[in-house]
Protein backbone atom coordinates (compact mmCIF):
# COMPACT_ATOMS: atom_id res chain seq x y z
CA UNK A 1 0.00 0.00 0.00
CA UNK A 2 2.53 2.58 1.25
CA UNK A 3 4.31 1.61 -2.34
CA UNK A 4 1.12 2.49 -4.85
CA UNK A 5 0.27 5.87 -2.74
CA UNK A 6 3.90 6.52 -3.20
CA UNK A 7 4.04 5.81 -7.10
CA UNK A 8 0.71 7.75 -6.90
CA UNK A 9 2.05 10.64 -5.64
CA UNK A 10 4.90 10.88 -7.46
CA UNK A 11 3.00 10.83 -10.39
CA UNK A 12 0.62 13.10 -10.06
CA UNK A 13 3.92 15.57 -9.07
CA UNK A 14 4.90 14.61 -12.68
CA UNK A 15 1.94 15.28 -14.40
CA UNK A 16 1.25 18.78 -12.34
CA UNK A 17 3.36 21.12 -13.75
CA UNK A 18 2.48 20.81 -17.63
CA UNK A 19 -1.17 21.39 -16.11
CA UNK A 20 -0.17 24.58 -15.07
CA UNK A 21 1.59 25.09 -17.95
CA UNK A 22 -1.18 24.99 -20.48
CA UNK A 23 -3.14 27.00 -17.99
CA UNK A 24 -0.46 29.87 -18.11
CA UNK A 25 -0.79 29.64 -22.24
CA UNK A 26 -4.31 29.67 -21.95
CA UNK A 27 -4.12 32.63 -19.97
CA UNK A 28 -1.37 34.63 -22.25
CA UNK A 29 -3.62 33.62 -25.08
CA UNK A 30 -6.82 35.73 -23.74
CA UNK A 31 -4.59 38.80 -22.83
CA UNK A 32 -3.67 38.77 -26.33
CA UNK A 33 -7.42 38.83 -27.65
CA UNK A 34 -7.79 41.00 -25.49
CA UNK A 35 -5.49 43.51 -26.55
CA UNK A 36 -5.79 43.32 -29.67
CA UNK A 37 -9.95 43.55 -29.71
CA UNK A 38 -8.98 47.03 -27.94
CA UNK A 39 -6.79 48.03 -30.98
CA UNK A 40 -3.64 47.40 -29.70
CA UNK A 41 -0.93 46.15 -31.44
CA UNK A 42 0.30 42.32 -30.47
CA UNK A 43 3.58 41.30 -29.11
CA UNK A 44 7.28 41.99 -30.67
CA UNK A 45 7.96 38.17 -31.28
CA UNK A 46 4.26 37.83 -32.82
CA UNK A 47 4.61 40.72 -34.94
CA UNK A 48 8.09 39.05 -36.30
CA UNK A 49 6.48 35.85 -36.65
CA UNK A 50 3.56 37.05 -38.76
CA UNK A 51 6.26 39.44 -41.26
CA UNK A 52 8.30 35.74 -41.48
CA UNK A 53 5.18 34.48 -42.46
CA UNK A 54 4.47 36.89 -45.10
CA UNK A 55 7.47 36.78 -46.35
CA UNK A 56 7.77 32.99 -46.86
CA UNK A 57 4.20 32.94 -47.95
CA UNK A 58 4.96 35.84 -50.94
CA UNK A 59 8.80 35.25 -51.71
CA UNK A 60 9.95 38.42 -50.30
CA UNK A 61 9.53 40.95 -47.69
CA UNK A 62 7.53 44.08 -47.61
CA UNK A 63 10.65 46.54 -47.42
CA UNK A 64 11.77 44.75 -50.62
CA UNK A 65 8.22 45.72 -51.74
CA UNK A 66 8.47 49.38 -50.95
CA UNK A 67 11.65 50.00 -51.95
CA UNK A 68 11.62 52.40 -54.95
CA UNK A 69 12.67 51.12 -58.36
CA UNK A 70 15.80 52.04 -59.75
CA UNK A 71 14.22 53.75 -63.25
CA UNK A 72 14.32 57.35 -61.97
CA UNK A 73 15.04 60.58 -63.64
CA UNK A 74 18.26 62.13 -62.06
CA UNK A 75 18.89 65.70 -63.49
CA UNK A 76 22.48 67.02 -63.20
CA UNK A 77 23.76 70.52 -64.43
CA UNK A 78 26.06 70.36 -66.71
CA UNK A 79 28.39 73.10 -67.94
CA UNK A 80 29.46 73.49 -72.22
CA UNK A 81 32.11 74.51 -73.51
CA UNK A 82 30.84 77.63 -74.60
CA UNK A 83 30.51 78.45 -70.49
CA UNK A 84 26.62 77.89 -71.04
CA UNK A 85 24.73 76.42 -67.89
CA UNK A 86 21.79 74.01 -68.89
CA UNK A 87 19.98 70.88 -67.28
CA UNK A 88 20.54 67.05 -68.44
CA UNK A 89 18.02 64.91 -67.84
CA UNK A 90 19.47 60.78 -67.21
CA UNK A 91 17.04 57.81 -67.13
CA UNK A 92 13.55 56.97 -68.06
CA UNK A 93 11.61 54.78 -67.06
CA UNK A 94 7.94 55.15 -67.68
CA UNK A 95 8.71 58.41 -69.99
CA UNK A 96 11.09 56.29 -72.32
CA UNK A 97 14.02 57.65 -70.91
CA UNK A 98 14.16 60.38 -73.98
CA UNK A 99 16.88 62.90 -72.97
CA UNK A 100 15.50 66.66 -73.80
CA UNK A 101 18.15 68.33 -76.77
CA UNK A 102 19.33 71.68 -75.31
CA UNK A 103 19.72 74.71 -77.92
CA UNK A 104 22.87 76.09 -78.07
CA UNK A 105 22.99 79.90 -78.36
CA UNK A 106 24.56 80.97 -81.70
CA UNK A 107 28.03 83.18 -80.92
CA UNK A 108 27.29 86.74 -82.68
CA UNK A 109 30.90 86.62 -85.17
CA UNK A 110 32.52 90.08 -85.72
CA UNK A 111 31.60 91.58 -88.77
CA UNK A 112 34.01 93.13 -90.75
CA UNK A 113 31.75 94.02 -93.56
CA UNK A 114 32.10 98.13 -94.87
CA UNK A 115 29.79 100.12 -93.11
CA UNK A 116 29.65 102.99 -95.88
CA UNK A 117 31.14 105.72 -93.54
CA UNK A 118 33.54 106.49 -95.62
CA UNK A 119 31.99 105.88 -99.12
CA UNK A 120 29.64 108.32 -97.16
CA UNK A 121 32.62 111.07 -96.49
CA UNK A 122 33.68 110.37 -100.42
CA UNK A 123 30.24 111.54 -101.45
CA UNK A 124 29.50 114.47 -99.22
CA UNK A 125 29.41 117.63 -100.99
CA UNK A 126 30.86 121.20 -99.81
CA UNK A 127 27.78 122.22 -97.95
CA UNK A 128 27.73 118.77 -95.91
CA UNK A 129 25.16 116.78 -98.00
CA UNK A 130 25.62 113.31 -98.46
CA UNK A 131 25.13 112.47 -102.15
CA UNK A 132 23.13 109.39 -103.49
CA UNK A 133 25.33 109.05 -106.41
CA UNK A 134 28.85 110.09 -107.17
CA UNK A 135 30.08 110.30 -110.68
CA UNK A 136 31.37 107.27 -112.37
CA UNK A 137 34.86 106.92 -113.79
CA UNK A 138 33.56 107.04 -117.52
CA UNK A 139 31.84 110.43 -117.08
CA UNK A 140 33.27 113.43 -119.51
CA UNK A 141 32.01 116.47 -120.57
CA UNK A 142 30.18 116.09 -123.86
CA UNK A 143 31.21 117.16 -127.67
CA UNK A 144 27.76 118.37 -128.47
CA UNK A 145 26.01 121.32 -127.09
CA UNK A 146 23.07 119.37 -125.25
CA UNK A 147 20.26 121.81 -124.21
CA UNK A 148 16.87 120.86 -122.10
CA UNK A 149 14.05 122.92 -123.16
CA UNK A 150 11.05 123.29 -120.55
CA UNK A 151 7.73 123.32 -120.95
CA UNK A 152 5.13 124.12 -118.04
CA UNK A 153 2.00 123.05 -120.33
CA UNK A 154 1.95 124.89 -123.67
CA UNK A 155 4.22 127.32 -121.95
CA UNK A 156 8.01 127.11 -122.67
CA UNK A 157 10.51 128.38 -120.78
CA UNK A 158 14.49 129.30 -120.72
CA UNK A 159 16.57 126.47 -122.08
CA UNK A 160 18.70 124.95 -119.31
CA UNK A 161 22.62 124.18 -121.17
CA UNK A 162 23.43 120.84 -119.82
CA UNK A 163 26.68 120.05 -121.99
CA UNK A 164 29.17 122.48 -119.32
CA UNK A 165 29.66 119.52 -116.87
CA UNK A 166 29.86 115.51 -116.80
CA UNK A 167 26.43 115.27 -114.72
CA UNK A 168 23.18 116.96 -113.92
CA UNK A 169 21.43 116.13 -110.72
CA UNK A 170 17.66 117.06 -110.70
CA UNK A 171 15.71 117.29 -106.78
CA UNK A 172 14.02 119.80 -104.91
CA UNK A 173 17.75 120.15 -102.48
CA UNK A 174 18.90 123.23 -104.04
CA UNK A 175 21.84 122.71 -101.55
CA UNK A 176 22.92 120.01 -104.33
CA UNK A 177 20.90 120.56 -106.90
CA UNK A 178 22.08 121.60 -109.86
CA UNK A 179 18.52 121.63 -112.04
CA UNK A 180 16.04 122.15 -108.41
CA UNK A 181 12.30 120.68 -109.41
CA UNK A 182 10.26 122.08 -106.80
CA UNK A 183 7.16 120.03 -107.17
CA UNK A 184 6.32 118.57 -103.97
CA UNK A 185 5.92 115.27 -105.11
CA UNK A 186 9.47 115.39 -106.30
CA UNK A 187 12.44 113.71 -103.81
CA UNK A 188 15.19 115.99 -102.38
CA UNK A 189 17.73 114.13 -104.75
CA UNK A 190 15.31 112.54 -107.87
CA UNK A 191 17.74 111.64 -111.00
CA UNK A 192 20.75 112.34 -112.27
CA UNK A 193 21.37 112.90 -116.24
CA UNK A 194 24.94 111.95 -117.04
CA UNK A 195 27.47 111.56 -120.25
CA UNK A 196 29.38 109.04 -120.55
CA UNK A 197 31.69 107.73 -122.49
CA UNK A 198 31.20 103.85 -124.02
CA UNK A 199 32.43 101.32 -126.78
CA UNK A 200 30.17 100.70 -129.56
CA UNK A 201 31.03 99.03 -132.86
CA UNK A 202 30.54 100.45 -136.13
CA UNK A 203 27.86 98.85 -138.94
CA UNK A 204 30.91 96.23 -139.70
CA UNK A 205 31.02 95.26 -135.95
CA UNK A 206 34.60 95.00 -136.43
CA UNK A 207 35.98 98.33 -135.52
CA UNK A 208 35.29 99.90 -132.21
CA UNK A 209 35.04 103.51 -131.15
CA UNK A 210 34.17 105.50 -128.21
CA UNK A 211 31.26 107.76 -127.61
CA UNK A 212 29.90 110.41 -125.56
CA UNK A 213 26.57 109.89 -124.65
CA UNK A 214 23.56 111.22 -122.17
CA UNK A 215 22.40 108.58 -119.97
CA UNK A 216 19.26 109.76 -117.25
CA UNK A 217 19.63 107.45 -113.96
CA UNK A 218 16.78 107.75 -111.31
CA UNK A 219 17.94 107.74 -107.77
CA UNK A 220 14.96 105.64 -105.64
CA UNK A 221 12.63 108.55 -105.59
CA UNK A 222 9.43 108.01 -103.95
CA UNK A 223 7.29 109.04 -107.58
CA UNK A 224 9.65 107.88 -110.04
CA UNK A 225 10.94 109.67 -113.24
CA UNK A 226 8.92 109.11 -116.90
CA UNK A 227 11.01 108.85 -120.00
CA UNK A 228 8.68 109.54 -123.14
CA UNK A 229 5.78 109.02 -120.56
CA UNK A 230 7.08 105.11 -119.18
CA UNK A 231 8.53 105.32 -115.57
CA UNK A 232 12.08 103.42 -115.61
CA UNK A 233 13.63 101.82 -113.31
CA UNK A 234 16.06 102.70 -110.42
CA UNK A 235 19.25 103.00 -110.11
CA UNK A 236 20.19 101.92 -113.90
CA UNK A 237 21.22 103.77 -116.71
CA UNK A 238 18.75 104.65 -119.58
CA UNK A 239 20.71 106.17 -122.68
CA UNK A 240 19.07 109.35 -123.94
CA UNK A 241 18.36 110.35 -127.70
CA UNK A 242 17.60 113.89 -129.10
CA UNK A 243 13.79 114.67 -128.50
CA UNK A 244 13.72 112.57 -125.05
CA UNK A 245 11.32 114.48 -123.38
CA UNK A 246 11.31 113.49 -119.15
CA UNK A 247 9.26 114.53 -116.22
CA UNK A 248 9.92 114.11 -112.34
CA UNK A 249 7.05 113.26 -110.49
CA UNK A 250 4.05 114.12 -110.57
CA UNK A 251 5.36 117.56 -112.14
CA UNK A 252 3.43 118.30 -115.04
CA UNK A 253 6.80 120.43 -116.24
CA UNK A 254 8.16 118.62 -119.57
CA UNK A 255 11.93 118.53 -120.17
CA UNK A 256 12.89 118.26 -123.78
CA UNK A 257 16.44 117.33 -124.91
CA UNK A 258 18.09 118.97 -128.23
CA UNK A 259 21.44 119.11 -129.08
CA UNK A 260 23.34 122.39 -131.60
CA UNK A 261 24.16 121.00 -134.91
């Protein structure tokens, strides 16, 4: 007897303790519920169990997950060689990676092109005028006794000699003037008539000989000049015959040219 209550006993002290045990589990087991039910957040070892969990479940963690891809846009500033300061734009990603083309600034090159200052001086005349034509190398006084006749309607007036001097210029500037046409419409410096001298060939075309001839030239006026009643062109040469007759303008005076026999 005193053997069995002994083997009892000593059993039941075995058994005991895992009793307690599971009671102690049971017991950490409702504190959890019962934190978490009142929104708390469960233990440290729990919450590393559960992200193991995850993590073995999906086939990697959730930091992997959140950590950002490596297709970004870095921009760096960049400096040319011209000294220029501009904005490069490395990567792509979702935009296609397309790098933006930055315009270069064109250098302005010196320009050592003639400024006409001193064709300007060349051409100034002794009361400080700049001149819009100066008189070419082939210009010479003519042979003939050239004479413009006048006509203000069916009135004529004095004869103007135009055979003393290479060129004529015609323009309501009587500072430079040397035939003023004061019609308003006229420009301060209108036309110029010139001789010159040229090459023509004789009814062979074998022999050549030079000429004097009149030639009328119309500096850009703003209302032209008419030869026999056609407006010509500027700046070019128009050779003149005897019985030319020109107007300036909008001048209804008539100029008519005769030569002396």
């Amino acid at each position: 007897m005193e053997r069995a209550t002994v083997k009892r006993e000593n059993d039941a002290a075995t058994l005991s303790p895992p009793r307690r045990r599971r009671r102690d589990d049971d017991n950490d087991d409702e504190q959890r519920s019962h934190r978490v039910a009142r929104g708390g957040s469960p233990p440290p070892q729990e919450q590393y169990s559960r992200k193991r969990k995850d993590r073995d479940h999906n086939g990697h963690s959730n930091s992997e997950r959140d950590r950002p891809s490596s297709a970004t846009t870095t921009t760096t500033t960049t400096t040319t060689a011209d000294g220029e300061y501009g904005a490069k734009s490395e990567g792509g990603g979702g935009d296609g990676g397309s790098d933006k083309k930055k315009q270069k600034t064109k250098k302005v090159k010196p320009n050592f092109a003639t400024s006409g200052k001193l064709a300007d001086e060349a051409n100034r005349s002794e009361t400080g005028v700049v001149l819009k034509w100066n008189e070419p190398g082939e210009a010479r006084r003519p042979q003939l006794k050239w004479r413009l006749f006048p006509f203000k309607g069916e009135e004529s007036l004095e004869s103007i000699p135009v055979h003393k001097h290479a060129s004529y210029l015609f323009g309501r500037d009587r500072k430079v003037a040397a035939i003023p046409t004061d019609h308003p419409s006229c420009s301060g410096q209108h036309a110029v008539l010139v001789h010159r001298e040229v090459q023509v060939n004789d009814e062979t075309e074998v022999n050549i000989r030079t000429v004097n001839k009149p030639y009328i030239i119309d500096l850009q006026s703003a209302n032209g000049t008419l030869l026999n009643g056609k407006r010509i062109s500027s700046r070019r040469y128009y050779e003149l015959r005897s019985k030319d007759v020109l107007k300036f303008g909008q001048s209804s005076r008539e100029f008519v040219l005769l030569h002396d026999e």
